[in-house]
PDB file of N, CA and C in Angstrom:
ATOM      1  N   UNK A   1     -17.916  -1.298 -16.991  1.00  0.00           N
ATOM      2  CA  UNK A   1     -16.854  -2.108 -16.423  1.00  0.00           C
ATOM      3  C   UNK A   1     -15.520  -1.365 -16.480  1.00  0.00           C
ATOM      4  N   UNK A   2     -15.523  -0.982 -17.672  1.00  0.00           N
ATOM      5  CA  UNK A   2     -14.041  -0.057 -17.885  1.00  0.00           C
ATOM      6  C   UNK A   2     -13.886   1.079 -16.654  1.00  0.00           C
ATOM      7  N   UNK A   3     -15.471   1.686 -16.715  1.00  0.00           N
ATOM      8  CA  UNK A   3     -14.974   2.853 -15.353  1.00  0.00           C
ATOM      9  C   UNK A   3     -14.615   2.307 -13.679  1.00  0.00           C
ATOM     10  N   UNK A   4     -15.179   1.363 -13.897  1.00  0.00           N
ATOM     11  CA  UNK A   4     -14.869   0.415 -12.235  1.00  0.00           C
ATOM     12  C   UNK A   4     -13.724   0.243 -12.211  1.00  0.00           C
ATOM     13  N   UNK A   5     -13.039  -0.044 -13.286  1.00  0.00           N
ATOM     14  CA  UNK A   5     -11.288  -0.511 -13.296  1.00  0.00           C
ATOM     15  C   UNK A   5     -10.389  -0.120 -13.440  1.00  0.00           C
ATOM     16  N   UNK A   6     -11.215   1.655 -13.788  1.00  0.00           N
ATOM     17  CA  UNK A   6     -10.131   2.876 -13.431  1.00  0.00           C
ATOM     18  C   UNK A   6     -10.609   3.423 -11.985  1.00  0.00           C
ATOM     19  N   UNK A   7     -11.952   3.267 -11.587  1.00  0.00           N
ATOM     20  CA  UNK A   7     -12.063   3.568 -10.193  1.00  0.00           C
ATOM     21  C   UNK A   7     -10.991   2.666  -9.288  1.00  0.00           C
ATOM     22  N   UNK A   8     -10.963   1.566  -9.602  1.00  0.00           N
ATOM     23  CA  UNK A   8     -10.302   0.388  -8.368  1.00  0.00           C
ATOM     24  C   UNK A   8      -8.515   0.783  -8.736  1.00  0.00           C
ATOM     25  N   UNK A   9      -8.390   1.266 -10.398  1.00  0.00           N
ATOM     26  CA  UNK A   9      -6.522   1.716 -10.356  1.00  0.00           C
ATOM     27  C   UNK A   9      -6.341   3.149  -9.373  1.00  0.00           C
ATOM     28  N   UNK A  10      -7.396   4.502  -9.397  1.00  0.00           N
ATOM     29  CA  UNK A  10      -7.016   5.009  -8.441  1.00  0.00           C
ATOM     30  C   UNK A  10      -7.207   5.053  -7.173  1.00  0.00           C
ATOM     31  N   UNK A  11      -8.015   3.833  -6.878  1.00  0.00           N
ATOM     32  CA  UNK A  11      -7.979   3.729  -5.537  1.00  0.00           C
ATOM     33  C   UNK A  11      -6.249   3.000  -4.979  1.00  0.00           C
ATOM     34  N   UNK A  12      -6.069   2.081  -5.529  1.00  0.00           N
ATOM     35  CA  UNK A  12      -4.446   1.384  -5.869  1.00  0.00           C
ATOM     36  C   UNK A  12      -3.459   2.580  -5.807  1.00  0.00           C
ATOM     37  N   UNK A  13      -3.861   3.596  -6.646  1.00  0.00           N
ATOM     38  CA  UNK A  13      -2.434   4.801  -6.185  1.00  0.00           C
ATOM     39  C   UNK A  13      -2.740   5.303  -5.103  1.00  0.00           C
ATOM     40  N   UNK A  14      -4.186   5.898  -4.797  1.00  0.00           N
ATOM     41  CA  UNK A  14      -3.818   6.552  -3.316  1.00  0.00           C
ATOM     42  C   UNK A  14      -3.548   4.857  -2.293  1.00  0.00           C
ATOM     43  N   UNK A  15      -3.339   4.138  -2.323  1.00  0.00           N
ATOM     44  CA  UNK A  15      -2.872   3.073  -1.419  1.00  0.00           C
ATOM     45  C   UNK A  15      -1.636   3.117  -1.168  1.00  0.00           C
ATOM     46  N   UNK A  16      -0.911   3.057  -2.706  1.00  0.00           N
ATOM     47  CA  UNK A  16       0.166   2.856  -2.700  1.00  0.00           C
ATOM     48  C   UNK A  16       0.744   4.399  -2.192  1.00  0.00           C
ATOM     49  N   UNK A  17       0.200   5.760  -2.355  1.00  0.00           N
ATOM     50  CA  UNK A  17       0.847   6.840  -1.520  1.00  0.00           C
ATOM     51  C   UNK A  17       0.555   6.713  -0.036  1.00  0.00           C
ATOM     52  N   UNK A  18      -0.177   6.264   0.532  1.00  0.00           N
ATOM     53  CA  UNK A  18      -0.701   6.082   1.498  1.00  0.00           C
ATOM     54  C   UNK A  18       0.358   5.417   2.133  1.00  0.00           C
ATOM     55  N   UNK A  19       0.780   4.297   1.448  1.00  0.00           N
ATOM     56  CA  UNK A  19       1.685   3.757   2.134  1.00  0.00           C
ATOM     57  C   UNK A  19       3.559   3.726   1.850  1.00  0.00           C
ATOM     58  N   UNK A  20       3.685   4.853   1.047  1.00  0.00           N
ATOM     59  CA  UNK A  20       5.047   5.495   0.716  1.00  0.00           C
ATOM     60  C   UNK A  20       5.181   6.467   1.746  1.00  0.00           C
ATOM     61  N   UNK A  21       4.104   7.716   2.163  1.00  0.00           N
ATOM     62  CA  UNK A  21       3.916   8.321   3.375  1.00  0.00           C
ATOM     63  C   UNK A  21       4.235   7.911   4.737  1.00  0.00           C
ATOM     64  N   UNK A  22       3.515   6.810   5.178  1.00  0.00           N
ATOM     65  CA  UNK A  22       3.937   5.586   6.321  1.00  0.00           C
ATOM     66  C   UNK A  22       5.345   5.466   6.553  1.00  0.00           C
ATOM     67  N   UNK A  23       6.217   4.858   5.619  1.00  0.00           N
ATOM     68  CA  UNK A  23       7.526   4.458   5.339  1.00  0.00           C
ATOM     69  C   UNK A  23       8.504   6.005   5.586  1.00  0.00           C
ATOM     70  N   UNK A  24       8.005   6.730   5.216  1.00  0.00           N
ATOM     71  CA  UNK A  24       8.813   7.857   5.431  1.00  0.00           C
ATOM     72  C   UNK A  24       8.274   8.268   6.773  1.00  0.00           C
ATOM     73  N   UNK A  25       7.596   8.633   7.204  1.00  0.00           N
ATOM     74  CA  UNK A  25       6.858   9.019   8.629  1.00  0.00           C
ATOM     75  C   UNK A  25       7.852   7.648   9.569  1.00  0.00           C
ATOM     76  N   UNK A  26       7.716   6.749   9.343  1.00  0.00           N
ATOM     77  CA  UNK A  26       8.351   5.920  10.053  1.00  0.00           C
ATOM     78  C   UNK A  26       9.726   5.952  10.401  1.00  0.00           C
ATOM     79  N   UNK A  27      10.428   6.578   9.160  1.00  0.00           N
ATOM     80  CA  UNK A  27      12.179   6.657   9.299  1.00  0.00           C
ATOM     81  C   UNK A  27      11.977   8.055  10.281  1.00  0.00           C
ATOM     82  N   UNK A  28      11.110   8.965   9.922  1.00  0.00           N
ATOM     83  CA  UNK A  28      11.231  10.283  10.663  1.00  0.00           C
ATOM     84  C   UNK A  28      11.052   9.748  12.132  1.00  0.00           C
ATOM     85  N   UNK A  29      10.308   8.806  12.503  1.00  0.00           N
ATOM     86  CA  UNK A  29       9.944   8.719  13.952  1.00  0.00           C
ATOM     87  C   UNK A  29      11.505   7.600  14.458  1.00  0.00           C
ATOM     88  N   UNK A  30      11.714   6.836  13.460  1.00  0.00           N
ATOM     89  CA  UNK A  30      12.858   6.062  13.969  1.00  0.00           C
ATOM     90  C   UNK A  30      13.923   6.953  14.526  1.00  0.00           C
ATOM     91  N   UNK A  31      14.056   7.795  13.203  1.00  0.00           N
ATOM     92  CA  UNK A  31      15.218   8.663  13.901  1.00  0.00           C
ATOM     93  C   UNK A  31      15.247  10.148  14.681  1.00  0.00           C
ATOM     94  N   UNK A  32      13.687   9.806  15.202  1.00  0.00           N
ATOM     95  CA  UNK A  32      13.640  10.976  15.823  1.00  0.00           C
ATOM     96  C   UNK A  32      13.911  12.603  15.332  1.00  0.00           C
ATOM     97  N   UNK A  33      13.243  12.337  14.158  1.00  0.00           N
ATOM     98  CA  UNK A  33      13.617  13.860  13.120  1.00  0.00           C
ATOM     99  C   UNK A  33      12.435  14.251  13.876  1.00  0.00           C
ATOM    100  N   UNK A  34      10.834  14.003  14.184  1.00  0.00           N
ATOM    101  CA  UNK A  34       9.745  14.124  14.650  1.00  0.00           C
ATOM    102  C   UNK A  34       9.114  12.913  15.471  1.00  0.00           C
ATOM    103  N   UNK A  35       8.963  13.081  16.578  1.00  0.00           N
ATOM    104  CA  UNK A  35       8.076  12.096  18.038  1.00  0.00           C
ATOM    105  C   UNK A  35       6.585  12.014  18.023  1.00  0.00           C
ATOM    106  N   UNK A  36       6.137  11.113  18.555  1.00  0.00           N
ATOM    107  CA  UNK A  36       4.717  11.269  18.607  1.00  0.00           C
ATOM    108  C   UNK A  36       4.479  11.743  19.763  1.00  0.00           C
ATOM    109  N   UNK A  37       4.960  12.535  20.490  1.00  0.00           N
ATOM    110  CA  UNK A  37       4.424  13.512  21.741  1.00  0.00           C
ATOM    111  C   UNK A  37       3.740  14.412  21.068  1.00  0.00           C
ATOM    112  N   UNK A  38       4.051  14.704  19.839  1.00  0.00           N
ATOM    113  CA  UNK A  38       3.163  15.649  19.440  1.00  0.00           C
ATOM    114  C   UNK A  38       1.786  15.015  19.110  1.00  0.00           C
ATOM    115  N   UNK A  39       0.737  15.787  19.467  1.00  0.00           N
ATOM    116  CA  UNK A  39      -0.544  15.322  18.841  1.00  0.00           C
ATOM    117  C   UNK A  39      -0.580  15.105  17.900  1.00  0.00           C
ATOM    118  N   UNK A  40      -0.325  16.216  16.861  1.00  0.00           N
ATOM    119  CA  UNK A  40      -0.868  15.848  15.036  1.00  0.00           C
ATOM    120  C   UNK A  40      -0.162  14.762  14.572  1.00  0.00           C
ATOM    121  N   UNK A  41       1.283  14.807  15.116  1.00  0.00           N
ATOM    122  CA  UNK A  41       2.104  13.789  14.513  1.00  0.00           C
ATOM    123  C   UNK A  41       1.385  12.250  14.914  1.00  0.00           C
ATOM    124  N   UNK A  42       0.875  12.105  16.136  1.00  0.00           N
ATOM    125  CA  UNK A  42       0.534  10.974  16.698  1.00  0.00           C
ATOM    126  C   UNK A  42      -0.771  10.581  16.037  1.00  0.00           C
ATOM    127  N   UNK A  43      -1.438  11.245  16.273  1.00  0.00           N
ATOM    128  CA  UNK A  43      -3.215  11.138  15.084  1.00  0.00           C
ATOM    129  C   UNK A  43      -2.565  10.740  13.845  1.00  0.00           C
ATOM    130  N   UNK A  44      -1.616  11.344  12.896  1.00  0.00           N
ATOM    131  CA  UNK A  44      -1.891  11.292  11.530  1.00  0.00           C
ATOM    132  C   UNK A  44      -0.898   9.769  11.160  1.00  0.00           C
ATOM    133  N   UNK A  45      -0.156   8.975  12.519  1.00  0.00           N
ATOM    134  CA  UNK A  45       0.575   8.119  12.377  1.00  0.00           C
ATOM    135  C   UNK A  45      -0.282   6.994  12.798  1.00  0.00           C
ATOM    136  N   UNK A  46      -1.253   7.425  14.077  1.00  0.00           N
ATOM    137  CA  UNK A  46      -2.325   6.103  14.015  1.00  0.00           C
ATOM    138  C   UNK A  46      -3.385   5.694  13.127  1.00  0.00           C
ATOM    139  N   UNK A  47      -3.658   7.012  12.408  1.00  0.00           N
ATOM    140  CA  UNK A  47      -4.547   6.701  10.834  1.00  0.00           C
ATOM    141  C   UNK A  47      -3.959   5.972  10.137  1.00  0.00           C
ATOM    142  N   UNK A  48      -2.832   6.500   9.841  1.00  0.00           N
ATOM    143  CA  UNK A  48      -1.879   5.675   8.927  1.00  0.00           C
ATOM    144  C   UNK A  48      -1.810   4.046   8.738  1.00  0.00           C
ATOM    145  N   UNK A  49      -1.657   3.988  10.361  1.00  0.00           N
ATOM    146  CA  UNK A  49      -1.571   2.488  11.023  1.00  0.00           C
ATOM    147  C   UNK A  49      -2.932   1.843  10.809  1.00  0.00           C
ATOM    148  N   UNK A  50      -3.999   2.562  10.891  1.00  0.00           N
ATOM    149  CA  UNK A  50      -4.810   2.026  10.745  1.00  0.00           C
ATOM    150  C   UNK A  50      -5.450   1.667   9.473  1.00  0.00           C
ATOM    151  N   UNK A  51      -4.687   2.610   8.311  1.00  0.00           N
ATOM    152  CA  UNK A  51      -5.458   2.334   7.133  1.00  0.00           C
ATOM    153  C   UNK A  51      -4.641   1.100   6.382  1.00  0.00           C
ATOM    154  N   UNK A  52      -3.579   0.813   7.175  1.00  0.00           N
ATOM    155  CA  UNK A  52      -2.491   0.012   6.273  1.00  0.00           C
ATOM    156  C   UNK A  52      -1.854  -1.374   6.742  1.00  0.00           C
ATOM    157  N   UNK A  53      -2.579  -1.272   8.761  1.00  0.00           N
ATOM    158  CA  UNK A  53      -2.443  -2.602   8.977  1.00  0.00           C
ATOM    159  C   UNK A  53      -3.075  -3.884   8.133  1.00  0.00           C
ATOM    160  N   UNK A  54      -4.154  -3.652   8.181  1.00  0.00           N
ATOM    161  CA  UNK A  54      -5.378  -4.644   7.729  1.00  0.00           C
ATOM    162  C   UNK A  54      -4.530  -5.360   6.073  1.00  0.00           C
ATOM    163  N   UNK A  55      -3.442  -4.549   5.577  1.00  0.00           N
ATOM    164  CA  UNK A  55      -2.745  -5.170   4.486  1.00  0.00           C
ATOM    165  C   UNK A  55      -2.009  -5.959   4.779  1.00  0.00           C
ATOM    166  N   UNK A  56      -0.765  -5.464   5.765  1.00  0.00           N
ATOM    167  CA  UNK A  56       0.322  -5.956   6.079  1.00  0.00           C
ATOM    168  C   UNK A  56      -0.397  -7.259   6.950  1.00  0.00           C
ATOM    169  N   UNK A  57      -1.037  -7.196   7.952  1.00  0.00           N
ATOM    170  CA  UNK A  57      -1.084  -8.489   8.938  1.00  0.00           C
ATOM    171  C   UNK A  57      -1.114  -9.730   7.837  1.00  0.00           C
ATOM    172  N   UNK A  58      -1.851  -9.894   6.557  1.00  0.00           N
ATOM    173  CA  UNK A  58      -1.883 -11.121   6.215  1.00  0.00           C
ATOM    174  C   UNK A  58      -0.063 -11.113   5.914  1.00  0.00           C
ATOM    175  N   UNK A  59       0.257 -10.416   5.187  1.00  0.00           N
ATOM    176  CA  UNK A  59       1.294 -10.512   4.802  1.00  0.00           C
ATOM    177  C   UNK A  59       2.651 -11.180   5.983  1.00  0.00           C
ATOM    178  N   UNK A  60       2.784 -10.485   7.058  1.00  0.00           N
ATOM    179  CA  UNK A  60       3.378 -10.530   8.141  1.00  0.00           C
ATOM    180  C   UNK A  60       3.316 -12.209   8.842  1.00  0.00           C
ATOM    181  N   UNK A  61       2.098 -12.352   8.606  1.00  0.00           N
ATOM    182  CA  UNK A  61       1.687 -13.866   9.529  1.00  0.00           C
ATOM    183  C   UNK A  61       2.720 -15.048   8.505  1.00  0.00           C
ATOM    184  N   UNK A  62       2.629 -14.743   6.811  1.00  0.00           N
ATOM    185  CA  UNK A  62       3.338 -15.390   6.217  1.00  0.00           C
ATOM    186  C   UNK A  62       4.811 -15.391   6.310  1.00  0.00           C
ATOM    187  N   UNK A  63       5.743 -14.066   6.125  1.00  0.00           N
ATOM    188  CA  UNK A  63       6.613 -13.958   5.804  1.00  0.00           C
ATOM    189  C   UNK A  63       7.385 -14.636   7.163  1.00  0.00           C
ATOM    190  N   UNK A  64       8.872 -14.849   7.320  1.00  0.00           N
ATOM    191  CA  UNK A  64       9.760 -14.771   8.552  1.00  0.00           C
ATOM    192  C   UNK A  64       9.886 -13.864   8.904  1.00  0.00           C
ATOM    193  N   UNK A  65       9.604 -13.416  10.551  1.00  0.00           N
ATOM    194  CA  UNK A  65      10.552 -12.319  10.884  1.00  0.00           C
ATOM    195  C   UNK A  65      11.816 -11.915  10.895  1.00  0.00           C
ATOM    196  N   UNK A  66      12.215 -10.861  10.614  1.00  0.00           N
ATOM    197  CA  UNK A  66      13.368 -10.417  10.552  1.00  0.00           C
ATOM    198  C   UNK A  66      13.457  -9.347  11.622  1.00  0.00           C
ATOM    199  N   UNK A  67      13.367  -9.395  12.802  1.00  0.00           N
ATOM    200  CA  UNK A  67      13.698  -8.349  13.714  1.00  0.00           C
ATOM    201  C   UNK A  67      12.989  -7.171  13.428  1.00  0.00           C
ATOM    202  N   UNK A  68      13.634  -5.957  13.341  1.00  0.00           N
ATOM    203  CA  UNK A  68      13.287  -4.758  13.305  1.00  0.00           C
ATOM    204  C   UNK A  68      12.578  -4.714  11.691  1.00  0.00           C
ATOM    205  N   UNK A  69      13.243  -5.542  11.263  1.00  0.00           N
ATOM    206  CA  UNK A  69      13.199  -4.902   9.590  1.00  0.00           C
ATOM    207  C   UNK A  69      11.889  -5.870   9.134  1.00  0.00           C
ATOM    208  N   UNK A  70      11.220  -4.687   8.736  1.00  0.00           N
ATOM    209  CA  UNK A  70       9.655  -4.967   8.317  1.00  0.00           C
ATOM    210  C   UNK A  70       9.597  -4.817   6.914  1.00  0.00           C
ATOM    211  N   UNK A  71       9.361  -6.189   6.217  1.00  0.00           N
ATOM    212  CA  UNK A  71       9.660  -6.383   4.722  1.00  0.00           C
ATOM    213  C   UNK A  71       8.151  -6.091   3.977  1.00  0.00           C
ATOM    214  N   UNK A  72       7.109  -5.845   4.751  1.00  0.00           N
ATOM    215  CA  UNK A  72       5.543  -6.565   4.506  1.00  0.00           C
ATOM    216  C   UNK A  72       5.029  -5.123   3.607  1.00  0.00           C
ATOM    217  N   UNK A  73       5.348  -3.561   3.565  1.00  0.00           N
ATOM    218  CA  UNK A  73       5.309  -2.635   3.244  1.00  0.00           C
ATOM    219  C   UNK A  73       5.658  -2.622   1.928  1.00  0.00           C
ATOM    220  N   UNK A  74       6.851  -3.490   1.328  1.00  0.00           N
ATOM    221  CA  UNK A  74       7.999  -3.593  -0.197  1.00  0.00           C
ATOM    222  C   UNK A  74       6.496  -4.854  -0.557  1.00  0.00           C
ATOM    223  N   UNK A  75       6.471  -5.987   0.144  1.00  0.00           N
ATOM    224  CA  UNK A  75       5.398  -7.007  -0.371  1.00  0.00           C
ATOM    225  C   UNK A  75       4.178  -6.350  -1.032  1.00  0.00           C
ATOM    226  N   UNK A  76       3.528  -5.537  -0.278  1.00  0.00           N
ATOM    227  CA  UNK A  76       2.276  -4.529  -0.722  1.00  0.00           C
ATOM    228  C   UNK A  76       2.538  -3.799  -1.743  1.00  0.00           C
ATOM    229  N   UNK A  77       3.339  -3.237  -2.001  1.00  0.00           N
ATOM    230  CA  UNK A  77       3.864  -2.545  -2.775  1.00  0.00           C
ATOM    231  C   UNK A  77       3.995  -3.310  -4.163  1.00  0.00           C
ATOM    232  N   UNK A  78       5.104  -4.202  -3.940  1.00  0.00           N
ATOM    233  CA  UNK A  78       4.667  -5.246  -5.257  1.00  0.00           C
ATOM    234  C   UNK A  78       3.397  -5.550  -5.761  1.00  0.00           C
ATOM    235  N   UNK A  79       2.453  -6.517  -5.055  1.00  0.00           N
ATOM    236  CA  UNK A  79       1.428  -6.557  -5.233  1.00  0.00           C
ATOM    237  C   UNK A  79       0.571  -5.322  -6.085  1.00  0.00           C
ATOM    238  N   UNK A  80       0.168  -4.274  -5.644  1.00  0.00           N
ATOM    239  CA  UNK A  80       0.186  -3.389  -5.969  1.00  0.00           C
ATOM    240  C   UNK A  80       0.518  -2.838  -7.660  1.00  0.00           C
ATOM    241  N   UNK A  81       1.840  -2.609  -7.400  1.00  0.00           N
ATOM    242  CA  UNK A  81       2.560  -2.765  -8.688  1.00  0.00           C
ATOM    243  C   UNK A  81       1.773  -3.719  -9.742  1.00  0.00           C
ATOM    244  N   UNK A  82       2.211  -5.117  -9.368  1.00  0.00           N
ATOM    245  CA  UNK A  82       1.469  -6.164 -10.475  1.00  0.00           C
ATOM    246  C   UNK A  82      -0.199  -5.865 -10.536  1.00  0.00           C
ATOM    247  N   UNK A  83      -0.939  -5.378  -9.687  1.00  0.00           N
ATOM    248  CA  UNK A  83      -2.598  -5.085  -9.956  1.00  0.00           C
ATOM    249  C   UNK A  83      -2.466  -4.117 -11.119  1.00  0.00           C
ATOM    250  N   UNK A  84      -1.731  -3.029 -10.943  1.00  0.00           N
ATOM    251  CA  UNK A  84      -2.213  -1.638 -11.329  1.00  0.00           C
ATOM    252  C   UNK A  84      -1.475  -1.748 -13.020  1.00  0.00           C
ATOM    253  N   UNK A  85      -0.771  -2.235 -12.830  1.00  0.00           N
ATOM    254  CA  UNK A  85       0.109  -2.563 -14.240  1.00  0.00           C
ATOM    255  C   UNK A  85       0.213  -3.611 -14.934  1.00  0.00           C
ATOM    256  N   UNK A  86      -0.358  -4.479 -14.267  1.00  0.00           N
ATOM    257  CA  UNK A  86      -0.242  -6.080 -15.251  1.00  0.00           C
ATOM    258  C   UNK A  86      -1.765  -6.328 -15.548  1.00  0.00           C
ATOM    259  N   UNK A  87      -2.683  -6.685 -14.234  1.00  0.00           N
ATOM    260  CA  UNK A  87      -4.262  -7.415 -13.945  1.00  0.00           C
ATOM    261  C   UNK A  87      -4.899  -6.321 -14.724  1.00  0.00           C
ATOM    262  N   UNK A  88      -4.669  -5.132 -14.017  1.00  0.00           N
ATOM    263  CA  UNK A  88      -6.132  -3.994 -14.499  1.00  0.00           C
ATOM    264  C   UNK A  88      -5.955  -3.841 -15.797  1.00  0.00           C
ATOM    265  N   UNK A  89      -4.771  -3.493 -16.968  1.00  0.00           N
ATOM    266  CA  UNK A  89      -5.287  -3.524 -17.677  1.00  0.00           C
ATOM    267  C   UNK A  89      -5.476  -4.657 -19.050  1.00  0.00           C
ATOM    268  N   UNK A  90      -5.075  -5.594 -18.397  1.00  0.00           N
ATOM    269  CA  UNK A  90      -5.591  -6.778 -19.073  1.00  0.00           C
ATOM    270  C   UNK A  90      -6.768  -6.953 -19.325  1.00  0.00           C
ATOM    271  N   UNK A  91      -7.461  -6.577 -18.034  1.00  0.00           N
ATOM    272  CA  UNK A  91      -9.090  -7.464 -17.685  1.00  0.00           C
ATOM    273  C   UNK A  91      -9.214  -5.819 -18.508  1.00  0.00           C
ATOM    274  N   UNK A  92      -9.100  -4.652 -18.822  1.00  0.00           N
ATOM    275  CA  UNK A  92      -9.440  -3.718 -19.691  1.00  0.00           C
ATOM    276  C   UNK A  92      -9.702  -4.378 -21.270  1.00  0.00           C
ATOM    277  N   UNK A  93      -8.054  -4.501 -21.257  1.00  0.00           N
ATOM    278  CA  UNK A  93      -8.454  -4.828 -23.300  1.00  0.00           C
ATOM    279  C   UNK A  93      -9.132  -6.019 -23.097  1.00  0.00           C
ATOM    280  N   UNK A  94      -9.483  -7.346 -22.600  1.00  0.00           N
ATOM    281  CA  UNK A  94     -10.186  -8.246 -22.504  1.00  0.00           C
ATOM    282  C   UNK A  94     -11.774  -7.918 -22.254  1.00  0.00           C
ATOM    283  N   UNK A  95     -12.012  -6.877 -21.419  1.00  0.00           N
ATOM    284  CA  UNK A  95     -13.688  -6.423 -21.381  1.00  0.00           C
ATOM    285  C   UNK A  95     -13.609  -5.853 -22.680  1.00  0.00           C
ATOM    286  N   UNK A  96     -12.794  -5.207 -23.551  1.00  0.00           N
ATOM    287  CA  UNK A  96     -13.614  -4.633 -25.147  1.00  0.00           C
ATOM    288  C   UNK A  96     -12.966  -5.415 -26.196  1.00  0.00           C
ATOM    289  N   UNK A  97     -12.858  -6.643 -25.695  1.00  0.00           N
ATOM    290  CA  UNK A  97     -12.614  -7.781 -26.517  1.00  0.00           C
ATOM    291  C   UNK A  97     -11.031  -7.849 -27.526  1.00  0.00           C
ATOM    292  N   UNK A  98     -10.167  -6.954 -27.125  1.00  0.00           N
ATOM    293  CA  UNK A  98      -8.855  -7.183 -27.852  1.00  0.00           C
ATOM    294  C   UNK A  98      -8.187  -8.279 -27.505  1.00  0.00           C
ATOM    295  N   UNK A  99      -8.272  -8.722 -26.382  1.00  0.00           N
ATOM    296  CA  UNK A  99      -7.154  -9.560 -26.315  1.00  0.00           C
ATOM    297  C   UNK A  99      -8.141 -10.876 -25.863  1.00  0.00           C
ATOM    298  N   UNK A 100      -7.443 -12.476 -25.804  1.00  0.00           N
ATOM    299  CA  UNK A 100      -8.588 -13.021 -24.571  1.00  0.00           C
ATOM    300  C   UNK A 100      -7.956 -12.849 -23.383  1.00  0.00           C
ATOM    301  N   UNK A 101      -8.803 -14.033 -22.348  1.00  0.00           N
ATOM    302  CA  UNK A 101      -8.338 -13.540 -20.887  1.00  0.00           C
ATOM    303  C   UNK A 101      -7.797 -14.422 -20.885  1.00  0.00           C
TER     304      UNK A 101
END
């Protein structure tokens, strides 16, 4: 059990880089530091999109829109945060019996 719940924390960091990458790729395309006319740039921004929508949409359907400004990326992120640092290792010292649940 213990190794599943360090498998599922680094799956949680590459998420959370996964989606610190996004956020920066995004200011680069906002401000036109780099376009998606380029191929690689365009492939490695629709992966992106693709590995990180499927988070945000629940998130998005809840929150208000705010125009341009997409809050649902900081939400994940939290989340995130509280799994990897609060849940995982609770349910740790609780599987070898230190603490209860």
């Amino acid at each position: 059990m213990i190794t599943l719940l360090q498998i599922i924390e680094y799956l949680l960091i590459i998420v959370w880089w996964v989606i610190i990458v996004q956020a920066i790729m995004s200011w680069l395309i906002a401000f036109n530091v780099i376009n998606t006319y380029n191929e690689t740039v365009r492939a490695i921004w629709l992966a992106l999109k693709k590995l990180t929508d499927p988070l945000y949409n629940p998130i998005r359907r809840i929150m208000p829109d705010f125009g341009a400004l997409d809050l649902s990326p900081l939400v994940v992120l939290i989340i995130l945060y509280i799994l990897s640092d609060i849940v995982i290792p609770r349910l740790e010292l609780w599987w070898v019996g230190a603490v209860p649940l």
